[in-house]
PDB file of N, CA and C in Angstrom:
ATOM      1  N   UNK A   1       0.580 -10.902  15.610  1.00  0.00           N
ATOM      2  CA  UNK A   1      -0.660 -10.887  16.322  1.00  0.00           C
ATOM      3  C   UNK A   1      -0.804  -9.555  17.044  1.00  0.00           C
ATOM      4  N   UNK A   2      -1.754  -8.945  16.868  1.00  0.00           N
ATOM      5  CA  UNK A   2      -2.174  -7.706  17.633  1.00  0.00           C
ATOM      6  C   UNK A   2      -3.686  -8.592  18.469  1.00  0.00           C
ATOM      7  N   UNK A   3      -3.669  -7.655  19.841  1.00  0.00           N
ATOM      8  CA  UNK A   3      -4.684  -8.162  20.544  1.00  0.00           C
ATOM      9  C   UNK A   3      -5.377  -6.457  20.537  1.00  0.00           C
ATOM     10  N   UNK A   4      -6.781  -6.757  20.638  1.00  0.00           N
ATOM     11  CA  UNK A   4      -7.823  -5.985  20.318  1.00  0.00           C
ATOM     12  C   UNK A   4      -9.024  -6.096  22.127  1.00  0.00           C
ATOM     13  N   UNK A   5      -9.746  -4.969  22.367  1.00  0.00           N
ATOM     14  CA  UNK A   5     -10.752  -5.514  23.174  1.00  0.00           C
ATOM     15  C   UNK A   5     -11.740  -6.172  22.381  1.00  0.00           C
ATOM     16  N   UNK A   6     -12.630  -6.591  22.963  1.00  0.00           N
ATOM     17  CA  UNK A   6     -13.528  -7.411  22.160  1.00  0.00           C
ATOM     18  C   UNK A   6     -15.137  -6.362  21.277  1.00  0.00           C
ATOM     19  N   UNK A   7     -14.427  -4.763  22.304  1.00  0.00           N
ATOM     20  CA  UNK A   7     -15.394  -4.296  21.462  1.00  0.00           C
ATOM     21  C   UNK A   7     -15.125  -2.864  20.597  1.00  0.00           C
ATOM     22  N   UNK A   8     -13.487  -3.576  19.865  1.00  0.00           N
ATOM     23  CA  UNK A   8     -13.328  -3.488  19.102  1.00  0.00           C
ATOM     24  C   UNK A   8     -13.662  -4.230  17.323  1.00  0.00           C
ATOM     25  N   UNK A   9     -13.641  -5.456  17.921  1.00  0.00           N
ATOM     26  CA  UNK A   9     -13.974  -5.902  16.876  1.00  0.00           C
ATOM     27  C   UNK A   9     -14.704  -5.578  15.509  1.00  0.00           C
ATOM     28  N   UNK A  10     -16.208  -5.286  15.775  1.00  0.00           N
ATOM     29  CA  UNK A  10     -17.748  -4.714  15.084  1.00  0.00           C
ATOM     30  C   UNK A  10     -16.527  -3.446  13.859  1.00  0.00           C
ATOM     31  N   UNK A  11     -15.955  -2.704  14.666  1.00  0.00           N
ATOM     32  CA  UNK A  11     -15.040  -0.951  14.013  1.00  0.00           C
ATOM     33  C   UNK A  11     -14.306  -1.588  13.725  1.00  0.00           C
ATOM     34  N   UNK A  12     -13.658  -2.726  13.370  1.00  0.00           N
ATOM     35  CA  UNK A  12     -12.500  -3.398  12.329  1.00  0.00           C
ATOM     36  C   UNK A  12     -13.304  -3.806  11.771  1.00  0.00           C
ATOM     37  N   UNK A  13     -14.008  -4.867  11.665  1.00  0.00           N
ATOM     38  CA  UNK A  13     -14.501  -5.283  10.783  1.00  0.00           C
ATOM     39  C   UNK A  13     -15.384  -4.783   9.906  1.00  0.00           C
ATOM     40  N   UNK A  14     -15.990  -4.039  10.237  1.00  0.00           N
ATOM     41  CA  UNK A  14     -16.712  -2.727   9.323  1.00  0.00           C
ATOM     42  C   UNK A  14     -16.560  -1.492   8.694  1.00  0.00           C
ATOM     43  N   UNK A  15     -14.697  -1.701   9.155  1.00  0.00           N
ATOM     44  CA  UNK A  15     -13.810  -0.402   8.696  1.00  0.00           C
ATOM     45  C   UNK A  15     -14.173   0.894   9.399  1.00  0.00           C
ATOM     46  N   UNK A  16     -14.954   0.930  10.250  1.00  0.00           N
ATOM     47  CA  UNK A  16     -14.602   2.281  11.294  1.00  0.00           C
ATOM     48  C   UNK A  16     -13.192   2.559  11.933  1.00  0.00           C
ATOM     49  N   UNK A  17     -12.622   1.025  12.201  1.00  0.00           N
ATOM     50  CA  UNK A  17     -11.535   1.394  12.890  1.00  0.00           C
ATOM     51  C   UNK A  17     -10.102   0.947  12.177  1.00  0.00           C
ATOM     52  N   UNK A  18      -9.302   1.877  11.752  1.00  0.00           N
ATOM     53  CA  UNK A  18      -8.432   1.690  10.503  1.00  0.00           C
ATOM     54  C   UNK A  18      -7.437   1.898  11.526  1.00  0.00           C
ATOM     55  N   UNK A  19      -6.952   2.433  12.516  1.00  0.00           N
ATOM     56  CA  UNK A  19      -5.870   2.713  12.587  1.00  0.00           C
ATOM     57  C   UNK A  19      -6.013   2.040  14.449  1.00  0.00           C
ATOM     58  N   UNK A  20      -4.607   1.972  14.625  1.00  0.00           N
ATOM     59  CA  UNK A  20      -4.376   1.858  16.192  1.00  0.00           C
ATOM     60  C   UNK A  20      -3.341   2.177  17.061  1.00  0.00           C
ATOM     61  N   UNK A  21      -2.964   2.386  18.203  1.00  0.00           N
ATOM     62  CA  UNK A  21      -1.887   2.863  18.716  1.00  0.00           C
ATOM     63  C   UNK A  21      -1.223   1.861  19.758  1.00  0.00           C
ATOM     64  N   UNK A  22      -0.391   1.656  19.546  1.00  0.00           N
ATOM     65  CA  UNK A  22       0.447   1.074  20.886  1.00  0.00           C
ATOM     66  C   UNK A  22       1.431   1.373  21.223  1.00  0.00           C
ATOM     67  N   UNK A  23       1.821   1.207  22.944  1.00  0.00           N
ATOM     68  CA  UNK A  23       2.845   1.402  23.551  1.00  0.00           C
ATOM     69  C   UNK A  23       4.280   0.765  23.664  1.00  0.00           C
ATOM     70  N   UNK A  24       5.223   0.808  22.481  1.00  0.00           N
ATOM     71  CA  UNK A  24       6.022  -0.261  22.297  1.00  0.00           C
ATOM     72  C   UNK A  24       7.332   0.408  22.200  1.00  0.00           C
ATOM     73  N   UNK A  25       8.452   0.306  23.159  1.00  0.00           N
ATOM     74  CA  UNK A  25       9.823   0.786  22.819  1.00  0.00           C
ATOM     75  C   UNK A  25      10.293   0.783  21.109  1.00  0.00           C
ATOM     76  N   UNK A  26      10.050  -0.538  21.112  1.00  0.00           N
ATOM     77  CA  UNK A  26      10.343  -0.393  19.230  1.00  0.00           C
ATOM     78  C   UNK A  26       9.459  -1.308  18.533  1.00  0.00           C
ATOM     79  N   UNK A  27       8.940  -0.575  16.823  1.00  0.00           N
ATOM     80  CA  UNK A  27       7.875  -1.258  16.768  1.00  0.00           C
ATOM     81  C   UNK A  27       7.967  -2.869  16.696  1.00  0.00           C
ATOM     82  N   UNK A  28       6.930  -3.357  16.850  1.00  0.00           N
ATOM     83  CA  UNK A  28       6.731  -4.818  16.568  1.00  0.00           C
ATOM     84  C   UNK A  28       6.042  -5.317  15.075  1.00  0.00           C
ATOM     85  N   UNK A  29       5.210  -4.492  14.380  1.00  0.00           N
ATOM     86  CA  UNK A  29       4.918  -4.193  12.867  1.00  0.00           C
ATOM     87  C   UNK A  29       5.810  -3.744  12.572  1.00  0.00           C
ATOM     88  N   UNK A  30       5.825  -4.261  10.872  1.00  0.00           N
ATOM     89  CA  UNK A  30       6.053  -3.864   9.978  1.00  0.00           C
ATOM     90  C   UNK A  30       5.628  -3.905   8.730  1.00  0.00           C
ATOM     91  N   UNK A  31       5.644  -2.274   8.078  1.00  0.00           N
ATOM     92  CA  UNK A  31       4.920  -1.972   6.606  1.00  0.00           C
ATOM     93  C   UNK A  31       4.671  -3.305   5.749  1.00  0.00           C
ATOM     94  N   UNK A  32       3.610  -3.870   5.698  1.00  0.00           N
ATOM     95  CA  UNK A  32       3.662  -4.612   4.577  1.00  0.00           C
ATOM     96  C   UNK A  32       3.337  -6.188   5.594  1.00  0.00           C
ATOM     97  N   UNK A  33       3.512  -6.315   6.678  1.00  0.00           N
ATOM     98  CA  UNK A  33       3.146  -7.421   7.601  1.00  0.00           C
ATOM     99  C   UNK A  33       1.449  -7.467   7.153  1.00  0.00           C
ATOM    100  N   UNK A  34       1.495  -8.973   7.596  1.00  0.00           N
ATOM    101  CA  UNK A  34      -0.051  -8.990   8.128  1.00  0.00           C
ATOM    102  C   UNK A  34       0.350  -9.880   9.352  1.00  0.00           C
ATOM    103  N   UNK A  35      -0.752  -9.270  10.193  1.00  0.00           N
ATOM    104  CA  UNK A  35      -1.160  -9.460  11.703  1.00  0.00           C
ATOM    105  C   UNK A  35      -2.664 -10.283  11.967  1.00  0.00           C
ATOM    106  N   UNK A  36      -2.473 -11.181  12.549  1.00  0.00           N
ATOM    107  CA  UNK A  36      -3.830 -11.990  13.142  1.00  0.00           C
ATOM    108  C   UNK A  36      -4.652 -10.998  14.384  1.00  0.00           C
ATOM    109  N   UNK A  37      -5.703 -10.321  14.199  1.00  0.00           N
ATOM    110  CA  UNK A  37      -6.446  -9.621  15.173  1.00  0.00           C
ATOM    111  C   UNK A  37      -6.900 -10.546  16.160  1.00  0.00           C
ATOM    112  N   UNK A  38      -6.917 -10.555  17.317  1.00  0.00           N
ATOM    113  CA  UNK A  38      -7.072 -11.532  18.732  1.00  0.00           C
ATOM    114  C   UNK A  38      -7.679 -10.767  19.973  1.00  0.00           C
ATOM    115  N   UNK A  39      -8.760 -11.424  20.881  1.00  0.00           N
ATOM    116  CA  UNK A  39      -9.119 -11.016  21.298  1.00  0.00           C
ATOM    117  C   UNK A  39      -8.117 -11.406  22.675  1.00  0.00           C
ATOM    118  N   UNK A  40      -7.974 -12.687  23.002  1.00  0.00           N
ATOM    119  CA  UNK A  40      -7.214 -13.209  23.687  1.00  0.00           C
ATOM    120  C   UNK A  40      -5.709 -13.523  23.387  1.00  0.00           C
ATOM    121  N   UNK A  41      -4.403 -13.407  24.267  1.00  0.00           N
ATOM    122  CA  UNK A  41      -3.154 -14.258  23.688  1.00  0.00           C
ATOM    123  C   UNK A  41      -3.063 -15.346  23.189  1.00  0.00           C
ATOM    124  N   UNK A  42      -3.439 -15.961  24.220  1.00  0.00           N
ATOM    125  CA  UNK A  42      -3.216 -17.890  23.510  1.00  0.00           C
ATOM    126  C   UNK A  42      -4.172 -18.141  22.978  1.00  0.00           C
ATOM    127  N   UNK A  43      -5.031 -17.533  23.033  1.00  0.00           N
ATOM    128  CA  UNK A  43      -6.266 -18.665  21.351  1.00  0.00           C
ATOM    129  C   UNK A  43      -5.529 -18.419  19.938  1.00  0.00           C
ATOM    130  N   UNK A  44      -6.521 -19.828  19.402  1.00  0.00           N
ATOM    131  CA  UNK A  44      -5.558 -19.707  18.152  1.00  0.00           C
ATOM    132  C   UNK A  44      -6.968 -19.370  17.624  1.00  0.00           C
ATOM    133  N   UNK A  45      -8.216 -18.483  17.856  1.00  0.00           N
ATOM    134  CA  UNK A  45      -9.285 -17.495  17.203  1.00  0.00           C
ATOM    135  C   UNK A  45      -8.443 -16.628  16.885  1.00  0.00           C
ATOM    136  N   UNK A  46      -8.906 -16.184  15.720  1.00  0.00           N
ATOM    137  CA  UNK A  46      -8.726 -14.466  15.752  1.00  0.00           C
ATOM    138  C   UNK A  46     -10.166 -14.323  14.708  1.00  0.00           C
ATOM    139  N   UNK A  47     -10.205 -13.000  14.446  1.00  0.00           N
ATOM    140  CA  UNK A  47     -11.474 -12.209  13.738  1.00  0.00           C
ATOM    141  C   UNK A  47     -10.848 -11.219  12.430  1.00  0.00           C
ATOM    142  N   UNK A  48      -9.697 -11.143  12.570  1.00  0.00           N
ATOM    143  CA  UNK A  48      -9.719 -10.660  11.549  1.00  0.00           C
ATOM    144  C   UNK A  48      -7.619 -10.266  11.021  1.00  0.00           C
ATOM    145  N   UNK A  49      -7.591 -10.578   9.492  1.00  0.00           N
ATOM    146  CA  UNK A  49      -5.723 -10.261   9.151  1.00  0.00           C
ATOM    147  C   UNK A  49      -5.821  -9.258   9.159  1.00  0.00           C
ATOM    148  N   UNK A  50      -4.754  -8.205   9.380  1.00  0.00           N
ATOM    149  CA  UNK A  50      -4.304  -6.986   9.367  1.00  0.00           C
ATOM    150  C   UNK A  50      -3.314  -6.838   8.767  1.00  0.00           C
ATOM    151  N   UNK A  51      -3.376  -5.928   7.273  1.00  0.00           N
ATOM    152  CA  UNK A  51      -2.506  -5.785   7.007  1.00  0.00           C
ATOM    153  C   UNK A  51      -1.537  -4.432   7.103  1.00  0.00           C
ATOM    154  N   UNK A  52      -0.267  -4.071   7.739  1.00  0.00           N
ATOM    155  CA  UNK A  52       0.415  -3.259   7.814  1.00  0.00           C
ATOM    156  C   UNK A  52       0.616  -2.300   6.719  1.00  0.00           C
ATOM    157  N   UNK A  53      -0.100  -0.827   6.649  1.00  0.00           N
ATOM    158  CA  UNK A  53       0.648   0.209   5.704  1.00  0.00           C
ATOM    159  C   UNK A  53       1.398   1.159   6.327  1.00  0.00           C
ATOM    160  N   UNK A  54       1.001   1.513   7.513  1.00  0.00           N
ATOM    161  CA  UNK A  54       2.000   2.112   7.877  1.00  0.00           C
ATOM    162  C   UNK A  54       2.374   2.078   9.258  1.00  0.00           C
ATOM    163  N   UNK A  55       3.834   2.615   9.817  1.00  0.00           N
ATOM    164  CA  UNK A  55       3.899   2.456  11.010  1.00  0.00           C
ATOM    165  C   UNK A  55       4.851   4.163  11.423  1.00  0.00           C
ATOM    166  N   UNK A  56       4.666   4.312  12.411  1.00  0.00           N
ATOM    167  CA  UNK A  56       5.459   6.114  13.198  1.00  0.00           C
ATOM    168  C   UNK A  56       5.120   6.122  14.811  1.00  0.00           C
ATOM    169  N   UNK A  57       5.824   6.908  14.692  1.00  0.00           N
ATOM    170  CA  UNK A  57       5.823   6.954  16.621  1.00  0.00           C
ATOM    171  C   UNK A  57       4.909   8.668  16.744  1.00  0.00           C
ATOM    172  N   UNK A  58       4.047   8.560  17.561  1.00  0.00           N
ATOM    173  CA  UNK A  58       3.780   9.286  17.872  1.00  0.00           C
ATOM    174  C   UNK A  58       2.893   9.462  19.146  1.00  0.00           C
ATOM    175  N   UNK A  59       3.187  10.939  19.924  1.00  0.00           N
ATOM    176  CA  UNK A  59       2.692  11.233  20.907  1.00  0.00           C
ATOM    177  C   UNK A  59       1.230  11.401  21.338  1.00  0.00           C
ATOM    178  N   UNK A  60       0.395  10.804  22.338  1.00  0.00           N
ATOM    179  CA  UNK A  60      -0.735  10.257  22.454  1.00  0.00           C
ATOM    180  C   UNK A  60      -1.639  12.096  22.509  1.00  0.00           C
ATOM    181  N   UNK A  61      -0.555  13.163  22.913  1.00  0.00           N
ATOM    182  CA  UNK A  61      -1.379  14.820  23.072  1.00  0.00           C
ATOM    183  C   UNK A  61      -1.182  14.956  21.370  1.00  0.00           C
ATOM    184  N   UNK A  62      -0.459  14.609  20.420  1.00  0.00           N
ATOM    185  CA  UNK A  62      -0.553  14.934  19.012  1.00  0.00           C
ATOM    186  C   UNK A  62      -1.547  14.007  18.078  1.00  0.00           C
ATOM    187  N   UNK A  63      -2.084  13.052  18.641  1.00  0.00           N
ATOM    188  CA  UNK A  63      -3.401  12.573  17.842  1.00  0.00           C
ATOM    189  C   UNK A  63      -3.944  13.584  17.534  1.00  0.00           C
ATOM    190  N   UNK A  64      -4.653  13.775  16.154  1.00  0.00           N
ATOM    191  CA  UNK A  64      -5.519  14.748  15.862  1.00  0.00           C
ATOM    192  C   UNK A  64      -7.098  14.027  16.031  1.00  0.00           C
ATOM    193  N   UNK A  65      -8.091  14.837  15.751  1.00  0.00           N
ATOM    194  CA  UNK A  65      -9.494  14.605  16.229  1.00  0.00           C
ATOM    195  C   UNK A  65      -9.945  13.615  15.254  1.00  0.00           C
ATOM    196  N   UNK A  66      -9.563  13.650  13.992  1.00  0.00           N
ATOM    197  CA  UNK A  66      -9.989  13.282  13.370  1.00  0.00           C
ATOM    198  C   UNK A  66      -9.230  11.452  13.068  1.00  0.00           C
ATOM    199  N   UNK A  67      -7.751  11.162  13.498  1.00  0.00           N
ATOM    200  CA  UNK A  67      -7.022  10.059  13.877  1.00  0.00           C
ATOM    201  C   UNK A  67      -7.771   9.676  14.966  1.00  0.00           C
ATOM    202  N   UNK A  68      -8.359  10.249  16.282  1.00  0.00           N
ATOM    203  CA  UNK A  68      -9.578   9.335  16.974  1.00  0.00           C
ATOM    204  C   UNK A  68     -10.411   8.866  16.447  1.00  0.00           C
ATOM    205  N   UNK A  69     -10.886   9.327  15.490  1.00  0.00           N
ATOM    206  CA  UNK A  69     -12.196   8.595  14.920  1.00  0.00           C
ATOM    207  C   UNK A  69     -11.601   7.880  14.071  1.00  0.00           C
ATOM    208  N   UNK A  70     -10.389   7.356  13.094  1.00  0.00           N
ATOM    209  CA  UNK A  70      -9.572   6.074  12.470  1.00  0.00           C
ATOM    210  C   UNK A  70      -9.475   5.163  13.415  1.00  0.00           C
ATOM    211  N   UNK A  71      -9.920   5.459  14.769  1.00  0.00           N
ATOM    212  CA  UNK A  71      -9.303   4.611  15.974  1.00  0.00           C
ATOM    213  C   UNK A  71     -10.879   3.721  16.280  1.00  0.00           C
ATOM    214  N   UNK A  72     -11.527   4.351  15.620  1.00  0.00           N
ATOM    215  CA  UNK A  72     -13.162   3.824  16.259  1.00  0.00           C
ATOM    216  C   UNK A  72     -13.397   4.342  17.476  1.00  0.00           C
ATOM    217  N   UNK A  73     -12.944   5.685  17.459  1.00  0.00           N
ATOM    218  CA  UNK A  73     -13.427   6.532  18.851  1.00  0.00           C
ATOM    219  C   UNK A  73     -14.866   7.598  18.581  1.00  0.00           C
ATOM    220  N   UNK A  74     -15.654   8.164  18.942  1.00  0.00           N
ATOM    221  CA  UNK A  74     -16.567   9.008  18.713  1.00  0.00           C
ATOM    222  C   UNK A  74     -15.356  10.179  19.242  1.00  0.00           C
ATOM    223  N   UNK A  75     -15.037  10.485  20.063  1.00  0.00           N
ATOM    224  CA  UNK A  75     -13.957  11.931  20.580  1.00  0.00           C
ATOM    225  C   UNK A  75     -12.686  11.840  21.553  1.00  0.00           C
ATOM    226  N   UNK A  76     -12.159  12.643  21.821  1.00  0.00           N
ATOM    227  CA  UNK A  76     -10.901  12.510  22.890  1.00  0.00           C
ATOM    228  C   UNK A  76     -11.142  11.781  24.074  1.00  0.00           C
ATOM    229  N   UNK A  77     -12.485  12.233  24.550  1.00  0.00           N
ATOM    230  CA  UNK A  77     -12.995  11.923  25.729  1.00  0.00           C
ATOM    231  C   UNK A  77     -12.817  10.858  26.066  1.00  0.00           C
ATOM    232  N   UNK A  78     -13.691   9.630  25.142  1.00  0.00           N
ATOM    233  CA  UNK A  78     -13.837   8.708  24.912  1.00  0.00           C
ATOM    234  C   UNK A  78     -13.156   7.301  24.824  1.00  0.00           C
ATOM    235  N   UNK A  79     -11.524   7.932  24.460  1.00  0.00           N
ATOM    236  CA  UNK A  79     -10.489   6.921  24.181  1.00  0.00           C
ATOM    237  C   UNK A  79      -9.994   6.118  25.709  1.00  0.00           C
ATOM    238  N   UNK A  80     -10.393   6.592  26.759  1.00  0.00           N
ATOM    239  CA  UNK A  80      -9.235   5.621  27.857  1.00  0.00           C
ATOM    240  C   UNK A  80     -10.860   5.282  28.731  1.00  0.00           C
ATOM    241  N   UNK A  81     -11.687   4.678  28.648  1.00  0.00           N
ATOM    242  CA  UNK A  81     -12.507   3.945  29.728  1.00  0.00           C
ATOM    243  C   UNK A  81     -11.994   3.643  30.653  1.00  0.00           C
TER     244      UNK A  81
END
């Protein structure tokens, strides 16, 4: 289960938003998983499977411009409300 904001949803499901980042000592995906998208923990809703192609660690200043917008971001700016 990956949890999502809720306005994320619309950019998954319409494929704007392909990729995502999280803060995790070690990952919790793996290549080839599928994941239940959730808006909440304990509901048993979700909106959408996810399936795992890839997973890497990387630093939030080495996103490139163009990995924001896989994120369903319009720019840098934009990513931390």
């Amino acid at each position: 289960m990956l949890l999502f904001k809720p306005e994320h949803i619309a950019p998954i499901l319409d494929g704007r938003k392909t990729e995502t980042r999280r803060i995790w000592k070690k990952p919790r995906a793996k290549v080839g998983s599928i994941h239940l998208a959730k808006t909440r923990m304990l509901s048993k809703e979700y909106f959408a499977k996810l399936h795992i192609l890839y997973v890497q660690r990387q630093r939030f200043g080495d996103i490139s411009d163009s990995e924001i917008i896989l994120e369903g971001y319009q720019s840098r700016s934009t990513t931390h409300d």
